[in-house]
PDB file of N, CA and C in Angstrom:
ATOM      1  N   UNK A   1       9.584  -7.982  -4.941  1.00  0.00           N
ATOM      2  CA  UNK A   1       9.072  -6.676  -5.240  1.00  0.00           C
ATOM      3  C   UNK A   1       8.823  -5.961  -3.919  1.00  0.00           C
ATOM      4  N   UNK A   2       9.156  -4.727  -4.113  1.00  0.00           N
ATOM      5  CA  UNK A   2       8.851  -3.928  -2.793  1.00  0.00           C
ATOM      6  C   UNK A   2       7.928  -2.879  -2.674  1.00  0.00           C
ATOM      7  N   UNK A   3       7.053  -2.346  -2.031  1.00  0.00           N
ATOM      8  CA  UNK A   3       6.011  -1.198  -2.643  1.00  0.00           C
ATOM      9  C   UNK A   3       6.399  -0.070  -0.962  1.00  0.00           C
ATOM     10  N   UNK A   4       6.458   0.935  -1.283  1.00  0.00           N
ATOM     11  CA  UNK A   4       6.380   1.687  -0.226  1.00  0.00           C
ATOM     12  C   UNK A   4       5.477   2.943  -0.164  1.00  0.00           C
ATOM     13  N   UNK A   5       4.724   3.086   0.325  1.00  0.00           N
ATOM     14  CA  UNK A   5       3.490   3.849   0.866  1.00  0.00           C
ATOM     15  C   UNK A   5       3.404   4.982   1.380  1.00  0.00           C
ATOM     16  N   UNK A   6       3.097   6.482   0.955  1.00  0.00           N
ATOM     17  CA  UNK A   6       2.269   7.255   1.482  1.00  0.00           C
ATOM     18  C   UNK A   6       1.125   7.699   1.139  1.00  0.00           C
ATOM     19  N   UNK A   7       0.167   8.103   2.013  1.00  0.00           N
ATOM     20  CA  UNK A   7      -1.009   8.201   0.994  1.00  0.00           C
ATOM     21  C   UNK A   7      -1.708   9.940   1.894  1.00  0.00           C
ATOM     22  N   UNK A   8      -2.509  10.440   0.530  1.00  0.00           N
ATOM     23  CA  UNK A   8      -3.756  11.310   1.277  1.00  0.00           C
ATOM     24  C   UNK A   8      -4.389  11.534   0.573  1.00  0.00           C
ATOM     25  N   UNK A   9      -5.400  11.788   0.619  1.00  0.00           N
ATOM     26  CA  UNK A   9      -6.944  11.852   0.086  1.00  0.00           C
ATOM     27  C   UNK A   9      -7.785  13.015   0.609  1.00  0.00           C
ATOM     28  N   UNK A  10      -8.389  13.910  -0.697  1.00  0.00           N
ATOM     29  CA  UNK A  10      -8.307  15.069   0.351  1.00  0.00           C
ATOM     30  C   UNK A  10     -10.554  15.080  -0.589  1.00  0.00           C
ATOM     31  N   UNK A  11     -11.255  15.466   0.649  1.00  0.00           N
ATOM     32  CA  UNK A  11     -12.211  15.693   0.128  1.00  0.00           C
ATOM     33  C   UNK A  11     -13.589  16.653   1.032  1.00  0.00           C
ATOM     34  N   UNK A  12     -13.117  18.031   0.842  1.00  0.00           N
ATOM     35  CA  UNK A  12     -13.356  18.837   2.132  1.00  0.00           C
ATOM     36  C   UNK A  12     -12.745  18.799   3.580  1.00  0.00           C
ATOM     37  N   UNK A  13     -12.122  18.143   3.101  1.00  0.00           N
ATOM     38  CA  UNK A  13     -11.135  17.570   4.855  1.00  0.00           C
ATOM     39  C   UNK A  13      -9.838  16.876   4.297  1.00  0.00           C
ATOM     40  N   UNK A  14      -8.710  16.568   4.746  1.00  0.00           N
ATOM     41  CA  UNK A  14      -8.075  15.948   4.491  1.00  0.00           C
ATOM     42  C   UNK A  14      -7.252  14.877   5.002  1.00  0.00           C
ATOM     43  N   UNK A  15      -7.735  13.679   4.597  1.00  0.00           N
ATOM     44  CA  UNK A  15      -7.671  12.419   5.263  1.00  0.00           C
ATOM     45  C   UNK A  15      -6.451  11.972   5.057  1.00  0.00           C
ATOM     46  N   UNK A  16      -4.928  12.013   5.748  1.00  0.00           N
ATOM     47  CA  UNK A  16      -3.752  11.161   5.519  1.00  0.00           C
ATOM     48  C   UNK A  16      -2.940   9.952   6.922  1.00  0.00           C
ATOM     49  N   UNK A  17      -2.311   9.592   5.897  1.00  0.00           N
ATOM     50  CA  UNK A  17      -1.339   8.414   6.947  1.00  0.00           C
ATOM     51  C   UNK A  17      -0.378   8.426   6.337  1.00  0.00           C
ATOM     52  N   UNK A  18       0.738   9.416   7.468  1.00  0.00           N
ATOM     53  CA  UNK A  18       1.642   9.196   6.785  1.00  0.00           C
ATOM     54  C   UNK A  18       2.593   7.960   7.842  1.00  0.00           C
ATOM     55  N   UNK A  19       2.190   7.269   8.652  1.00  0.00           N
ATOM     56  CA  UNK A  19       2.723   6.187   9.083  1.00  0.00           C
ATOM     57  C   UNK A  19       3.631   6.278  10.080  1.00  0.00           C
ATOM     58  N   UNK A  20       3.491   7.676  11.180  1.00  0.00           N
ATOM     59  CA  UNK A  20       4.252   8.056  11.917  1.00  0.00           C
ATOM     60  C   UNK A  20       3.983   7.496  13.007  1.00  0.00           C
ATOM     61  N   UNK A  21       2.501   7.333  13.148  1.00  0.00           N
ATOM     62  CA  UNK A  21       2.006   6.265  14.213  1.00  0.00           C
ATOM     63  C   UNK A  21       2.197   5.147  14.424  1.00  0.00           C
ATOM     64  N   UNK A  22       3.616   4.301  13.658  1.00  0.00           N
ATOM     65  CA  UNK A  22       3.894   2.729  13.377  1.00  0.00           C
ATOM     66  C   UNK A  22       2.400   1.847  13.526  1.00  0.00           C
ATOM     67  N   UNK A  23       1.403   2.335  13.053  1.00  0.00           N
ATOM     68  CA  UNK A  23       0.294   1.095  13.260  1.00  0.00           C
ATOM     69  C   UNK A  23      -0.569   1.771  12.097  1.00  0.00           C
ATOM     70  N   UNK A  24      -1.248   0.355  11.968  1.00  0.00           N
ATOM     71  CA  UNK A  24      -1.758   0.962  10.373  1.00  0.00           C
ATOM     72  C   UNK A  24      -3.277   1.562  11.276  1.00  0.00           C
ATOM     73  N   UNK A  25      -3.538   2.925  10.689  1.00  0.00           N
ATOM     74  CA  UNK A  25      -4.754   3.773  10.776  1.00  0.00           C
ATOM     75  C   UNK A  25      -6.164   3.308  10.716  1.00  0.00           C
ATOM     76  N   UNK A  26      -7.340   3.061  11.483  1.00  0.00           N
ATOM     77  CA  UNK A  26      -8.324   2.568  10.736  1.00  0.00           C
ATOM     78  C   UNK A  26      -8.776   2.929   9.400  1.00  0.00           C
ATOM     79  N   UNK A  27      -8.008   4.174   8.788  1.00  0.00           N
ATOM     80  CA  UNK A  27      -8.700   4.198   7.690  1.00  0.00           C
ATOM     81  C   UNK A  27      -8.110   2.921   6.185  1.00  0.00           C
ATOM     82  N   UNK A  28      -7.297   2.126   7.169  1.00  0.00           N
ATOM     83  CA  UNK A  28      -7.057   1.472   6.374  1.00  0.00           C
ATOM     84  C   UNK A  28      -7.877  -0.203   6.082  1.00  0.00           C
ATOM     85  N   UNK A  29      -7.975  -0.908   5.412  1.00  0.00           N
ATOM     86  CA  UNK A  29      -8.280  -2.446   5.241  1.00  0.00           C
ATOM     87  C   UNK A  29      -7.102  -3.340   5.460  1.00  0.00           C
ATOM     88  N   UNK A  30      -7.242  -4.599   5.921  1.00  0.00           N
ATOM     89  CA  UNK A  30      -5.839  -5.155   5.737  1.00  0.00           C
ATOM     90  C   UNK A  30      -6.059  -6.737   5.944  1.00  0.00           C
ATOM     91  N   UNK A  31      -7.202  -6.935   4.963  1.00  0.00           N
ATOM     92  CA  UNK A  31      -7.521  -8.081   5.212  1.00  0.00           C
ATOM     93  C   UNK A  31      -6.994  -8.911   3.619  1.00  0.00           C
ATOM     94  N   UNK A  32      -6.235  -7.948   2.920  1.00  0.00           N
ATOM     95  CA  UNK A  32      -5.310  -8.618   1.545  1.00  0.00           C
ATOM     96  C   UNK A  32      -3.881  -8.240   2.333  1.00  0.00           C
ATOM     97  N   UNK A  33      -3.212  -8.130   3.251  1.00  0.00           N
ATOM     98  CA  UNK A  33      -1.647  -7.893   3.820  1.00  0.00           C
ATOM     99  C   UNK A  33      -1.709  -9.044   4.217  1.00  0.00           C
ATOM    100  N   UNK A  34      -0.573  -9.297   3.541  1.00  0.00           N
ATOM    101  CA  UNK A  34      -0.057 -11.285   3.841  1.00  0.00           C
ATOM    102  C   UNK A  34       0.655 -10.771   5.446  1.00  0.00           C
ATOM    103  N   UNK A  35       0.242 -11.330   6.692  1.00  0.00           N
ATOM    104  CA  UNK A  35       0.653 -10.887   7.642  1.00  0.00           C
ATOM    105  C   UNK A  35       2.578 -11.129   7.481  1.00  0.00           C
ATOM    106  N   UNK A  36       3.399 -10.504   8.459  1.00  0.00           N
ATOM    107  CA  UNK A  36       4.981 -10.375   8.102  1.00  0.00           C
ATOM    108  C   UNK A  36       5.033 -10.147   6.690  1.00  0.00           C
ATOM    109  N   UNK A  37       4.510  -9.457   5.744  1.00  0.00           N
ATOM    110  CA  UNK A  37       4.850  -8.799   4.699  1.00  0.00           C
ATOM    111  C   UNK A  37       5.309  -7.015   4.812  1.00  0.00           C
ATOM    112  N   UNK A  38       5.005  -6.493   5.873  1.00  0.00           N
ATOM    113  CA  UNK A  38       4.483  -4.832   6.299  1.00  0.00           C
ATOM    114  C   UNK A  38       5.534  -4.776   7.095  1.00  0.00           C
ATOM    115  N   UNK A  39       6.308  -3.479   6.878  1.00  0.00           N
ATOM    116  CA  UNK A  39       7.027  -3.190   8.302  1.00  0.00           C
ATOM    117  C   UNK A  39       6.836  -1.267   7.805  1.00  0.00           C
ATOM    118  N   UNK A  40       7.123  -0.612   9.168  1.00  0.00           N
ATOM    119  CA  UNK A  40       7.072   0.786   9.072  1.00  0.00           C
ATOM    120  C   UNK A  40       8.570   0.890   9.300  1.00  0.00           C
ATOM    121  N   UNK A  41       8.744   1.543   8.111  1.00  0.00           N
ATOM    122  CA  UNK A  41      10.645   2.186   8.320  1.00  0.00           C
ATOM    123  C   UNK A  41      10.782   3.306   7.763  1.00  0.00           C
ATOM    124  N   UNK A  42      12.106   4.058   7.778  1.00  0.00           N
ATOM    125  CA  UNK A  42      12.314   5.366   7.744  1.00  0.00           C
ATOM    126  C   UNK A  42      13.314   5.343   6.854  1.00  0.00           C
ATOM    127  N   UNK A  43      14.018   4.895   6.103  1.00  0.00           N
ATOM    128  CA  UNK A  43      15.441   4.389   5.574  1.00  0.00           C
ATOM    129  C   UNK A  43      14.848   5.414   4.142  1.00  0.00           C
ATOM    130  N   UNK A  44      13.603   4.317   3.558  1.00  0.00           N
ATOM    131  CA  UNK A  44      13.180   5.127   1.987  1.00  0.00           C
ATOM    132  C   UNK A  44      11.909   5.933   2.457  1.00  0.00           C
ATOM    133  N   UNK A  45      12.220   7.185   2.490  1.00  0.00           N
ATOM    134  CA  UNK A  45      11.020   7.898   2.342  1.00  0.00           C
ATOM    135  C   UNK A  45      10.683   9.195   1.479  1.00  0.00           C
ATOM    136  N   UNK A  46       9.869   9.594   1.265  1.00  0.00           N
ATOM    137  CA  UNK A  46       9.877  11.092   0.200  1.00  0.00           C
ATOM    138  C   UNK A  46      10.106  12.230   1.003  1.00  0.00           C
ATOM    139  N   UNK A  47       8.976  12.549   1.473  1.00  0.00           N
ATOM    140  CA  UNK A  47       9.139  13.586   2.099  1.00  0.00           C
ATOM    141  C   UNK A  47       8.775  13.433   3.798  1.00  0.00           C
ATOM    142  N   UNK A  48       7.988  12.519   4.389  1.00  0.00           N
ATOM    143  CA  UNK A  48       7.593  11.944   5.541  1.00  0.00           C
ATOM    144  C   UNK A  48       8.866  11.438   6.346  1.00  0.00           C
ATOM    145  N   UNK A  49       8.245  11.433   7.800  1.00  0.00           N
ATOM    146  CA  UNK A  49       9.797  10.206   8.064  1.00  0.00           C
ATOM    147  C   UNK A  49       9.680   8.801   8.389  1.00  0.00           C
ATOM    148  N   UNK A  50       8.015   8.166   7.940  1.00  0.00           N
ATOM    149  CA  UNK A  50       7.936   6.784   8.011  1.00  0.00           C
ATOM    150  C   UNK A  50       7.433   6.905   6.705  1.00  0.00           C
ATOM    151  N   UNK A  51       7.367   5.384   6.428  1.00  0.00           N
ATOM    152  CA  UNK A  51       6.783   4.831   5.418  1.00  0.00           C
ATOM    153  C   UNK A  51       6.293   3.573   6.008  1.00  0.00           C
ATOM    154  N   UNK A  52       5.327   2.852   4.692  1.00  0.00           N
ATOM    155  CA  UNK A  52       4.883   1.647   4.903  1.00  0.00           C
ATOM    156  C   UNK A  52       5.592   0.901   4.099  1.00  0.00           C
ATOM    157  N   UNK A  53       6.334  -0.189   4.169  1.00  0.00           N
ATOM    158  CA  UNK A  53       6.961  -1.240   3.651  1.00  0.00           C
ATOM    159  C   UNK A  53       6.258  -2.378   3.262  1.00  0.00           C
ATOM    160  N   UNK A  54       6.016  -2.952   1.736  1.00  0.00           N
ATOM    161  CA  UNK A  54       5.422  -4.121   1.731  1.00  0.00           C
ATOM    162  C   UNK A  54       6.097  -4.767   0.565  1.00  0.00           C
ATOM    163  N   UNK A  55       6.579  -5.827   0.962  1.00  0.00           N
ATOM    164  CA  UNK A  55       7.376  -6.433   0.558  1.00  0.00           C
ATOM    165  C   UNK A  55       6.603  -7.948  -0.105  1.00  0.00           C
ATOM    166  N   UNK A  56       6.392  -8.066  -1.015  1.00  0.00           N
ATOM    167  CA  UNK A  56       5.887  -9.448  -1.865  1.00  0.00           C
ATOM    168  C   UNK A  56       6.824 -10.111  -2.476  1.00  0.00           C
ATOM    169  N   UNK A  57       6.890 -11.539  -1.795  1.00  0.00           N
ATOM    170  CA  UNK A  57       7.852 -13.040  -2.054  1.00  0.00           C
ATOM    171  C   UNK A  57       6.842 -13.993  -2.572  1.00  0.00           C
ATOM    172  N   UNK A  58       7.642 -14.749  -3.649  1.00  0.00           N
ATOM    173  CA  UNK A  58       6.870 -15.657  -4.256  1.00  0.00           C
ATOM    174  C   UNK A  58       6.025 -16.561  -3.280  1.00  0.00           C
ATOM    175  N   UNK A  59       4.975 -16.696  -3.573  1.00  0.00           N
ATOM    176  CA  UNK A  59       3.985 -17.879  -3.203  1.00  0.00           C
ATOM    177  C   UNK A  59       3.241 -16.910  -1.793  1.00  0.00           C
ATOM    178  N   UNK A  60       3.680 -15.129  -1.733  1.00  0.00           N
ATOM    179  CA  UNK A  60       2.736 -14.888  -0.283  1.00  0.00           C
ATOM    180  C   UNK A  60       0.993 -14.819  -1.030  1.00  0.00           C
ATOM    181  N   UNK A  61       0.395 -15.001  -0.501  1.00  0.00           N
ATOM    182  CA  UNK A  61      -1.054 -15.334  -0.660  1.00  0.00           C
ATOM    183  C   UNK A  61      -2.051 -14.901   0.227  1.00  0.00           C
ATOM    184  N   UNK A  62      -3.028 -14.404   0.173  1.00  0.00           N
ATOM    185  CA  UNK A  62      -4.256 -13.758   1.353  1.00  0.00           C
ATOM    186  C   UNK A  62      -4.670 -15.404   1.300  1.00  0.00           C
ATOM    187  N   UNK A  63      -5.442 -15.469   2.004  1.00  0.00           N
ATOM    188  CA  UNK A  63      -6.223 -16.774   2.518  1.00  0.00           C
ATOM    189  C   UNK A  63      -7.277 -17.134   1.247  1.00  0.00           C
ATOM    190  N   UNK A  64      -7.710 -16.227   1.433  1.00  0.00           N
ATOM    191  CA  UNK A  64      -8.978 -16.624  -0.077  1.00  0.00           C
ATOM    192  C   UNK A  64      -8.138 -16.564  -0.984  1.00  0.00           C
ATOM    193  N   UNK A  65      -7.465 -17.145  -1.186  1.00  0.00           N
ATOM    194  CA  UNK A  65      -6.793 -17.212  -2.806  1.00  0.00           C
ATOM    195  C   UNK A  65      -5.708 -18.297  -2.747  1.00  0.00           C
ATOM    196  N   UNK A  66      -5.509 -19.250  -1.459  1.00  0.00           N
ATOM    197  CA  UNK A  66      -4.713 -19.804  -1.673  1.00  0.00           C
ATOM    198  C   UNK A  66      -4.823 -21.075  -2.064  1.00  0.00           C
ATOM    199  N   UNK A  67      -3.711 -21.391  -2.586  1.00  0.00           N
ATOM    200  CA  UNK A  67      -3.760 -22.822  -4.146  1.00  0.00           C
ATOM    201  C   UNK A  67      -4.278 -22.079  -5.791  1.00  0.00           C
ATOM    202  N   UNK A  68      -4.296 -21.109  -5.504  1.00  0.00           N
ATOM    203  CA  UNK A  68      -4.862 -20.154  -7.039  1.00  0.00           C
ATOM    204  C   UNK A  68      -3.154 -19.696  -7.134  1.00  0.00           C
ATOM    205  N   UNK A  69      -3.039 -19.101  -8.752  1.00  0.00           N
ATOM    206  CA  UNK A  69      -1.861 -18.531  -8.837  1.00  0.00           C
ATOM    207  C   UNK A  69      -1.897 -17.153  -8.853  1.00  0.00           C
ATOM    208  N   UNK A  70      -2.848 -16.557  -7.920  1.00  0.00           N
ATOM    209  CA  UNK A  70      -2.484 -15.086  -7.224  1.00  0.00           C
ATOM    210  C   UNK A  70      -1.595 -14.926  -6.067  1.00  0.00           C
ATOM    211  N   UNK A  71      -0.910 -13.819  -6.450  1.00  0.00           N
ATOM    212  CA  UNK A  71      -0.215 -13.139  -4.957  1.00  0.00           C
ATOM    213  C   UNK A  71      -0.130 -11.648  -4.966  1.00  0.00           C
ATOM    214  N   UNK A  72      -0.217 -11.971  -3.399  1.00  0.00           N
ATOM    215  CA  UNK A  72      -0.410 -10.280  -3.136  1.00  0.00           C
ATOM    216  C   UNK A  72      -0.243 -10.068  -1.505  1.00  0.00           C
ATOM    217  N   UNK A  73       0.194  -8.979  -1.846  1.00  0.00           N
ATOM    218  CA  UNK A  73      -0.076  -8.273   0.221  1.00  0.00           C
ATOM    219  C   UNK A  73      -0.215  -6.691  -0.480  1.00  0.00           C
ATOM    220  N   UNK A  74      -1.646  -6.468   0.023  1.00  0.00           N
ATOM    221  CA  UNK A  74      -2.089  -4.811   0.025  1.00  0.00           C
ATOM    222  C   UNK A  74      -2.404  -4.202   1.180  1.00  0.00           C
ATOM    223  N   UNK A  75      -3.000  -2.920   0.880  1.00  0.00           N
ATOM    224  CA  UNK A  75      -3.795  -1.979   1.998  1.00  0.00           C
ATOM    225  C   UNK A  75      -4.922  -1.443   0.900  1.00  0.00           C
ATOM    226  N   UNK A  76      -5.780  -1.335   1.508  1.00  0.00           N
ATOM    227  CA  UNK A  76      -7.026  -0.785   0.848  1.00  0.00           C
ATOM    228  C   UNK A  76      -7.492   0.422   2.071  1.00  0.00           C
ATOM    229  N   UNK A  77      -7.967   1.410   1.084  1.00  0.00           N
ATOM    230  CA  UNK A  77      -9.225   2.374   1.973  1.00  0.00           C
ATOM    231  C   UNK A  77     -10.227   1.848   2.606  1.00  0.00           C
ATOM    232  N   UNK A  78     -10.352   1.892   4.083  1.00  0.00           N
ATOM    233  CA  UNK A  78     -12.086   1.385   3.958  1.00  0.00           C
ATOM    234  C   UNK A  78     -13.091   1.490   2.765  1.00  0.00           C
ATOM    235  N   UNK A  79     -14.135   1.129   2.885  1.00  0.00           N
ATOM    236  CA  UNK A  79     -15.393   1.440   1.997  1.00  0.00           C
ATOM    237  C   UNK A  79     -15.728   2.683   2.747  1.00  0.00           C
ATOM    238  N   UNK A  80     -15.648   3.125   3.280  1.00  0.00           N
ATOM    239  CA  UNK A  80     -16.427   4.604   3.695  1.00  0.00           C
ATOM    240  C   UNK A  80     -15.609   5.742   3.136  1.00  0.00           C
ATOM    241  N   UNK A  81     -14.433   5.178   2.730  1.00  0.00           N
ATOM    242  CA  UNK A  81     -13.544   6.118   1.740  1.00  0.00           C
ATOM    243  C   UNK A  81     -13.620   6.608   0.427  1.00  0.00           C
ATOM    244  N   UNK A  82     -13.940   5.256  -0.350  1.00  0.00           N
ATOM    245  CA  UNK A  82     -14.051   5.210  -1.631  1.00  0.00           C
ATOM    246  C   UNK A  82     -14.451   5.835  -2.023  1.00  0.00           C
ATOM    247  N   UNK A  83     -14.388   6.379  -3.555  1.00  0.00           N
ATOM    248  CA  UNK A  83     -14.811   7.859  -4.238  1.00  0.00           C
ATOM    249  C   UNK A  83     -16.474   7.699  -4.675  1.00  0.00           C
ATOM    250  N   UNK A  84     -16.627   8.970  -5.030  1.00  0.00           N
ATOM    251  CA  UNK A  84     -18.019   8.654  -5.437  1.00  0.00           C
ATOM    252  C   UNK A  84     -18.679   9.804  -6.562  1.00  0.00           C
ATOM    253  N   UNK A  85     -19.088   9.387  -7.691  1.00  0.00           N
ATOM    254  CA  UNK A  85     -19.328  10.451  -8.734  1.00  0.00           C
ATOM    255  C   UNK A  85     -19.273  11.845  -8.366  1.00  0.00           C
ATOM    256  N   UNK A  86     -18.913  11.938  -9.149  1.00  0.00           N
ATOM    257  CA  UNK A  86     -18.962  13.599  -9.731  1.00  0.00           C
ATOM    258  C   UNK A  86     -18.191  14.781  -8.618  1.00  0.00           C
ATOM    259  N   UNK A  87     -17.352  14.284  -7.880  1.00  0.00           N
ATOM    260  CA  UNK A  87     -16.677  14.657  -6.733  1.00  0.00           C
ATOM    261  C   UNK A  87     -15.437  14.763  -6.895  1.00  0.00           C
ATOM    262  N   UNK A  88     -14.450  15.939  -6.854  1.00  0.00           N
ATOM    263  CA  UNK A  88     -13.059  15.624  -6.784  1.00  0.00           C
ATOM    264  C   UNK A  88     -12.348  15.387  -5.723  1.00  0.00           C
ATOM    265  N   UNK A  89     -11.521  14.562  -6.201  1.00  0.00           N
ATOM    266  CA  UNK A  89     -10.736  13.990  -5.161  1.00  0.00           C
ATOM    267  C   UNK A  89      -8.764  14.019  -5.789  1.00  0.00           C
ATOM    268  N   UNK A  90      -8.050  14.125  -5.091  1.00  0.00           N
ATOM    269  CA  UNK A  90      -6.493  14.098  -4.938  1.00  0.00           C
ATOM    270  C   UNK A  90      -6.026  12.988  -4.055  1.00  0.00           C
ATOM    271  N   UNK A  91      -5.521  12.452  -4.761  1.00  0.00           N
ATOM    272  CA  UNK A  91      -4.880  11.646  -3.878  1.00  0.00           C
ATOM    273  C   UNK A  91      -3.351  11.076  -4.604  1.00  0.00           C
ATOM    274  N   UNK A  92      -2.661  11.066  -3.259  1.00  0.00           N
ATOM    275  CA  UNK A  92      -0.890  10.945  -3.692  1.00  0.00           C
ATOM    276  C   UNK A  92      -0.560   9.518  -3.224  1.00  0.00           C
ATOM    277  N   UNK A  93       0.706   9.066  -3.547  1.00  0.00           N
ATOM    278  CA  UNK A  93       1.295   7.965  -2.948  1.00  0.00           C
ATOM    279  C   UNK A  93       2.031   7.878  -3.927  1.00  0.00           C
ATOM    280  N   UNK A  94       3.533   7.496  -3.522  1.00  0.00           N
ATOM    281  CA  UNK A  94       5.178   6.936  -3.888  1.00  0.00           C
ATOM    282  C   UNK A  94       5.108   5.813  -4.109  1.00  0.00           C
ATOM    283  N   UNK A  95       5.634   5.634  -4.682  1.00  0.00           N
ATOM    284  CA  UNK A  95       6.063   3.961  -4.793  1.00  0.00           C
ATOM    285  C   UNK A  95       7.589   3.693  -5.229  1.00  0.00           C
ATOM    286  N   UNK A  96       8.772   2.833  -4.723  1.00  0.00           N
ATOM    287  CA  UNK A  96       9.879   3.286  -4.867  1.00  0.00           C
ATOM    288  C   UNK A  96      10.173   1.756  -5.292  1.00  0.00           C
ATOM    289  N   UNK A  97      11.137   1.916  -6.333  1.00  0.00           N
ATOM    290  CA  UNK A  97      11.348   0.753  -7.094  1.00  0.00           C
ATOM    291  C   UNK A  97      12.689   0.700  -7.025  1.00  0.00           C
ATOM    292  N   UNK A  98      13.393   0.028  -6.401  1.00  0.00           N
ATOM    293  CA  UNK A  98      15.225   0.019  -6.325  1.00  0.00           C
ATOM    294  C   UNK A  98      15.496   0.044  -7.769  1.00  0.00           C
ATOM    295  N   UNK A  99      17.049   0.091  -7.612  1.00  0.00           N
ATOM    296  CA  UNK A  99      17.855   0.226  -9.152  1.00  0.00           C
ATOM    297  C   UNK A  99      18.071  -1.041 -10.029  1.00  0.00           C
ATOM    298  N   UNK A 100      17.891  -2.235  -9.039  1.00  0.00           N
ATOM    299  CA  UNK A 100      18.040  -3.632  -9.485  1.00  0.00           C
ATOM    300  C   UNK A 100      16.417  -4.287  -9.649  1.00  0.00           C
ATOM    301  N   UNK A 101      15.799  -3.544  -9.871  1.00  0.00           N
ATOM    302  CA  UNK A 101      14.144  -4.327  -9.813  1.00  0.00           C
ATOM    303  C   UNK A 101      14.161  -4.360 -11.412  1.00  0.00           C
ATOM    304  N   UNK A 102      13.852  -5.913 -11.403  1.00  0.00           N
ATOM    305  CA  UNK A 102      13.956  -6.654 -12.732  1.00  0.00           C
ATOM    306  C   UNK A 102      12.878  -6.173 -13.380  1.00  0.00           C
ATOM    307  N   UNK A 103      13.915  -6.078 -14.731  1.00  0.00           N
ATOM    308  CA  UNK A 103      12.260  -5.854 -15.987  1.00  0.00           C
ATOM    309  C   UNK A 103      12.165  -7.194 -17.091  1.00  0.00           C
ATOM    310  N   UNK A 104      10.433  -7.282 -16.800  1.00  0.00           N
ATOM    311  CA  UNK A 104      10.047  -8.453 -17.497  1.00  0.00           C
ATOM    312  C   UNK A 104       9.314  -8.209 -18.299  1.00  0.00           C
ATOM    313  N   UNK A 105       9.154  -9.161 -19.576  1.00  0.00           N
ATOM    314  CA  UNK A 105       8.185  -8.570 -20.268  1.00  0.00           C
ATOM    315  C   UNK A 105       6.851  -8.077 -20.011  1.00  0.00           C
ATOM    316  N   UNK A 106       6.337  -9.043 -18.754  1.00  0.00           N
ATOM    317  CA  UNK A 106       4.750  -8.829 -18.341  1.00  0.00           C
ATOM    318  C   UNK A 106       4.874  -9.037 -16.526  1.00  0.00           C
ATOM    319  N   UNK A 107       4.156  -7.965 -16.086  1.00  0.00           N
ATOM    320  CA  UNK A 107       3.760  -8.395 -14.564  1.00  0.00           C
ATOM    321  C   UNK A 107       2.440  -7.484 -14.232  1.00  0.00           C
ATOM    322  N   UNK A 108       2.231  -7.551 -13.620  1.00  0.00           N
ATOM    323  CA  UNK A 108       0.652  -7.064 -13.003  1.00  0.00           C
ATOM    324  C   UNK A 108       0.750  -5.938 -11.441  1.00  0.00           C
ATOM    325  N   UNK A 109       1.373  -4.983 -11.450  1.00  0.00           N
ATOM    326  CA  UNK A 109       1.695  -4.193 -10.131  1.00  0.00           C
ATOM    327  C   UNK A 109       0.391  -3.520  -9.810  1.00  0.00           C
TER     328      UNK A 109
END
């Protein structure tokens, strides 16, 4: 599975990454990115000219979870991001699914 990334978040200001800086932003977390899962490329993008690439292979695993049958490699907002009642917020992000990405009856994206 492949997930590719842009994101912004807009809340009196507007907070984005669009990944032009090849390094992930502090506003990001990256303590669920299975390290060598992430690359910044330009090949699939929307409208930006990087993206974030994350690519999940059977058995990648964060540390706290391994020998469990979870997998995953993410990015999270800091906590100083996260939303908070009664406040609007926008926020975008792509996600690009090739033409050959298998359909199963059940998966968890």
């Amino acid at each position: 599975m492949m997930l590719i990334l842009s994101c912004k978040q807009h809340q009196n200001r507007e907070i984005s990454d669009d990944f032009e800086s090849k390094k992930l932003k502090k506003f990001w977390r990256s303590d669920k990115l299975v390290p060598g899962s992430f690359e910044f490329q330009s090949k699939v993008v929307k409208s930006e000219r990087s993206a974030l690439r994350i690519t999940l292979n059977p058995g990648d695993q964060i540390d706290d979870e391994k020998g469990t049958i979870l997998e995953r490699s993410e990015i999270m907002e800091n906590r100083i991001h996260f939303i908070s009642e009664n406040t609007v917020y926008e926020y975008e992000f792509s996600l690009f699914l090739p033409e050959d990405f298998p359909i199963v009856p059940t998966r968890l994206v």
